[in-house]
C-alpha atoms as a PDB file:
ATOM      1  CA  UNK A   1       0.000   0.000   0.000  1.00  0.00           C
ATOM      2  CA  UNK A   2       1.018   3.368  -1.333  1.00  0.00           C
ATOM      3  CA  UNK A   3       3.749   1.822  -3.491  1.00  0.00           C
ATOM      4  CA  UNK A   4       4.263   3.795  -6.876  1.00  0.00           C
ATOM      5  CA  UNK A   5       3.805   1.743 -10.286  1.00  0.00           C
ATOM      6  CA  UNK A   6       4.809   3.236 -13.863  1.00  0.00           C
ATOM      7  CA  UNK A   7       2.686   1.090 -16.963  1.00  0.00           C
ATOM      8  CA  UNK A   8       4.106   1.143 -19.919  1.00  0.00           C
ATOM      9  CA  UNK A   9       2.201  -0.900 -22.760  1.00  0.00           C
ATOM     10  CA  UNK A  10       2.156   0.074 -27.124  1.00  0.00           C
ATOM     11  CA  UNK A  11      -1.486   0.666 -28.210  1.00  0.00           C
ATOM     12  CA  UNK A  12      -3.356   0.066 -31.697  1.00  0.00           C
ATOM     13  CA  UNK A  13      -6.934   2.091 -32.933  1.00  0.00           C
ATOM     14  CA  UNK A  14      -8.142  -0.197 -35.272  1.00  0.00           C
ATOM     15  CA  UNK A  15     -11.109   1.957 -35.646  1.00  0.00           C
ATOM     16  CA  UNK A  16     -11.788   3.944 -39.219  1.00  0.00           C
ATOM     17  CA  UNK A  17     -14.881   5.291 -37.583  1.00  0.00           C
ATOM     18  CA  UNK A  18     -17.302   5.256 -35.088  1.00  0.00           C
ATOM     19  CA  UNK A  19     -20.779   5.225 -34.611  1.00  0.00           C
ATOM     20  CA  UNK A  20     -20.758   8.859 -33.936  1.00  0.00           C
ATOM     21  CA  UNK A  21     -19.385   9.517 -37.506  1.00  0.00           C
ATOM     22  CA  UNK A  22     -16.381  10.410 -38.368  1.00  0.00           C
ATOM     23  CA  UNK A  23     -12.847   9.545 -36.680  1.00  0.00           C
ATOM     24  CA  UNK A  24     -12.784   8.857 -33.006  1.00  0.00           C
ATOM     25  CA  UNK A  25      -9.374   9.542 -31.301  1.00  0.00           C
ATOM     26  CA  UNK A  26     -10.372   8.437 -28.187  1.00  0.00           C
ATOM     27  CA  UNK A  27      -8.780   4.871 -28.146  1.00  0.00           C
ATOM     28  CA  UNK A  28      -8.344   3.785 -24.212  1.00  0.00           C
ATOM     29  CA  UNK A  29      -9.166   4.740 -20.954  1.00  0.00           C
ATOM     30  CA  UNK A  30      -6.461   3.416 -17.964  1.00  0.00           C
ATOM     31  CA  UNK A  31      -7.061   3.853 -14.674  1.00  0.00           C
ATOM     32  CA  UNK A  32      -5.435   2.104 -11.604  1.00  0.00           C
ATOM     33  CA  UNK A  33      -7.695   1.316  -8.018  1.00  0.00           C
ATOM     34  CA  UNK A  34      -8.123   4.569  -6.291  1.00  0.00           C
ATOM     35  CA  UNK A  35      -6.321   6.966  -9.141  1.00  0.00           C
ATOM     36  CA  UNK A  36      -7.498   8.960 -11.947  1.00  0.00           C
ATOM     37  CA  UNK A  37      -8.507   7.698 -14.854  1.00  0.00           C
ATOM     38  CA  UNK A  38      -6.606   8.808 -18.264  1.00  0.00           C
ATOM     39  CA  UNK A  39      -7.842   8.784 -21.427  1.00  0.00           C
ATOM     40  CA  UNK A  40      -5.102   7.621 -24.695  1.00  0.00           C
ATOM     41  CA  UNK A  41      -6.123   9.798 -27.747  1.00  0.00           C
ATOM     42  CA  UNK A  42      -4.929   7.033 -30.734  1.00  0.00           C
ATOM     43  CA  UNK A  43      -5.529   8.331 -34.044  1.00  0.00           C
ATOM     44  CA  UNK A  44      -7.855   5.536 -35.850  1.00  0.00           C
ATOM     45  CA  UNK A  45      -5.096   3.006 -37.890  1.00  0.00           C
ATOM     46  CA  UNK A  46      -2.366   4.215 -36.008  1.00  0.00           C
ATOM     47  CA  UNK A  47      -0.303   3.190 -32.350  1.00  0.00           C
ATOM     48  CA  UNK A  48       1.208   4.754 -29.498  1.00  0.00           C
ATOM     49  CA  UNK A  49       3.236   3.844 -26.514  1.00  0.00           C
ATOM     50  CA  UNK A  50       1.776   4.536 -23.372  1.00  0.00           C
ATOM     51  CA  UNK A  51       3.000   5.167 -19.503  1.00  0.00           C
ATOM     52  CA  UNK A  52       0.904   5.403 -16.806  1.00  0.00           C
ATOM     53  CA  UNK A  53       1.694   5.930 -13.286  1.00  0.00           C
ATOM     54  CA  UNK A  54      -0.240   5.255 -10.357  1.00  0.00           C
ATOM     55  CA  UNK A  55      -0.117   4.776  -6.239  1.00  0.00           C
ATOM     56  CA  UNK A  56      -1.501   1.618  -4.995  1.00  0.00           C
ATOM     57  CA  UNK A  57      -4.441   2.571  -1.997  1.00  0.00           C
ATOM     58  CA  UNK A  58      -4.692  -0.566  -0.719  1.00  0.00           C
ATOM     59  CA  UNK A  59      -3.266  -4.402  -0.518  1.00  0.00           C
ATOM     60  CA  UNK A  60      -5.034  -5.167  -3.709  1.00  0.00           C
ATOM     61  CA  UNK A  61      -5.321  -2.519  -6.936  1.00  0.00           C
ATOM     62  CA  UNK A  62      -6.804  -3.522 -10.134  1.00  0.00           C
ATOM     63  CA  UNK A  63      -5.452  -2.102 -12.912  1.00  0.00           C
ATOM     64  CA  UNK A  64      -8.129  -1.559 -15.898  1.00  0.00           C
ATOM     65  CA  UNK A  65      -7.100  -1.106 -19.323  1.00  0.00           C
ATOM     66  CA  UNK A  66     -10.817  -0.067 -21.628  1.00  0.00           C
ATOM     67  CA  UNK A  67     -11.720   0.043 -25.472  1.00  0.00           C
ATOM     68  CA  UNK A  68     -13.068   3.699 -25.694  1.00  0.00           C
ATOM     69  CA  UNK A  69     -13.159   3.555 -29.507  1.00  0.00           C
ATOM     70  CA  UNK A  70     -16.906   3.297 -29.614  1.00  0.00           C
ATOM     71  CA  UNK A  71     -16.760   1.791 -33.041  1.00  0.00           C
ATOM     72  CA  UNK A  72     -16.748  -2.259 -32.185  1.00  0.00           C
ATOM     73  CA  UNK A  73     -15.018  -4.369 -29.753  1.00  0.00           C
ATOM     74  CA  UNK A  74     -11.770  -5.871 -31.565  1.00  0.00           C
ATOM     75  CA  UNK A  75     -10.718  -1.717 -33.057  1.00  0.00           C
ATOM     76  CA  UNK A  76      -8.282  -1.350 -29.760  1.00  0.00           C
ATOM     77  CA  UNK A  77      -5.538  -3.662 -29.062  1.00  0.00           C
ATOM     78  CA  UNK A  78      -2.775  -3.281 -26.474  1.00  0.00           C
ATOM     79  CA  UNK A  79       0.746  -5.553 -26.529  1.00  0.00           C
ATOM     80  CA  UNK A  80       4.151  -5.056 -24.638  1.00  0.00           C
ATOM     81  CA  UNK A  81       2.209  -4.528 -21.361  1.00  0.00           C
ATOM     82  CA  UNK A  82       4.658  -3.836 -18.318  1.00  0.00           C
ATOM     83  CA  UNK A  83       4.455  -2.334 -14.771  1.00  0.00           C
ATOM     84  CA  UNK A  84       7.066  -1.450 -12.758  1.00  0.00           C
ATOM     85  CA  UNK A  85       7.374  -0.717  -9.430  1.00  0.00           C
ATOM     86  CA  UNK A  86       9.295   2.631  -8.782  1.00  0.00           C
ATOM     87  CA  UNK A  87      11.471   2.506  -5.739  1.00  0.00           C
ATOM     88  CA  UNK A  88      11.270   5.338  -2.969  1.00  0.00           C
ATOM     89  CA  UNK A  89      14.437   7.500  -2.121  1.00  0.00           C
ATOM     90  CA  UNK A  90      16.376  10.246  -3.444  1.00  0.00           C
ATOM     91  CA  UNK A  91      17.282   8.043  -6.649  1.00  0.00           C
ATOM     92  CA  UNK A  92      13.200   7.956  -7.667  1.00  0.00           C
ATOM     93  CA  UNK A  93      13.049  10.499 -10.655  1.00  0.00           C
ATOM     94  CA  UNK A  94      16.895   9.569 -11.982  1.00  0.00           C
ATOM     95  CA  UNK A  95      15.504   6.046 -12.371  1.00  0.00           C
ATOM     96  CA  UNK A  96      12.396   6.695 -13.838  1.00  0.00           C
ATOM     97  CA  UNK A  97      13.963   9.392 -16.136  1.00  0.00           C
ATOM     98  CA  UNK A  98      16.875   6.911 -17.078  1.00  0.00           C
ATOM     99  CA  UNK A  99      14.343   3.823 -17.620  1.00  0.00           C
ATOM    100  CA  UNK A 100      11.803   5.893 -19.419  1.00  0.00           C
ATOM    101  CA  UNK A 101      14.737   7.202 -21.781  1.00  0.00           C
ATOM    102  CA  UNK A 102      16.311   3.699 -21.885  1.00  0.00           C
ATOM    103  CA  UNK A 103      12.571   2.595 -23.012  1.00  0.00           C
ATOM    104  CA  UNK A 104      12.182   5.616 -25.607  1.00  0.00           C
ATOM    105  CA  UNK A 105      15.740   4.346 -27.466  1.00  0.00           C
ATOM    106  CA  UNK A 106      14.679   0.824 -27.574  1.00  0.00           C
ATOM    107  CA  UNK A 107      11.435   1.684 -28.915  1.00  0.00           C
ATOM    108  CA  UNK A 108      12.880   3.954 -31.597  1.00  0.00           C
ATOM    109  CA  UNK A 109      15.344   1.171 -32.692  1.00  0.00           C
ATOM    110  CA  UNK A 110      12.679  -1.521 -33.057  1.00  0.00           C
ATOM    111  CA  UNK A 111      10.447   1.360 -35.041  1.00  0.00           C
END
């Protein structure tokens, strides 16, 4: 309990429209036990990589990943899914900085 987690995880928008009409950017909503929930704009036929970081509020936090493309239930997909605990100390935002960055390089070389 109160532990800090950083999700990272690539995202796909399958979705050429929506029933609203149109393209629908709104691919995901993630949101963590007890923590805000934030919404992944993924333009429709394109991916993203996403991080997400959250405090656990109790023993047990479920972590919900949600299709917000409103168009059908297979247009968002999610891979590489990883969580991380971040440790506490004065070494907190020079490891998340250098993992983040380390994560950033790798992605760009597999791109």
């Amino acid at each position: 309990m109160g532990a800090t987690y950083v999700v990272s995880l690539d995202t796909f928008n399958g979705s050429l429209s929506y029933s609203g009409g149109g393209p629908q950017l709104h691919g995901f909503d993630i949101s963590a036990t007890g923590n805000a929930t934030m919404p992944v704009l993924v333009t429709p036929g394109t991916g993203t990589s996403v991080f997400y970081s959250f405090t656990a509020t109790g023993l047990s936090t479920t972590l919900r990943l949600s299709d917000a493309t409103g168009f059908d239930s297979n247009a968002g997909w999610i891979d590489n899914v990883v969580v991380n605990s971040v440790p506490d100390g004065g070494m907190t935002a020079a490891l998340l900085g250098m993992s983040l960055t380390g994560l950033a390089l790798i992605r760009r070389k597999l791109a």
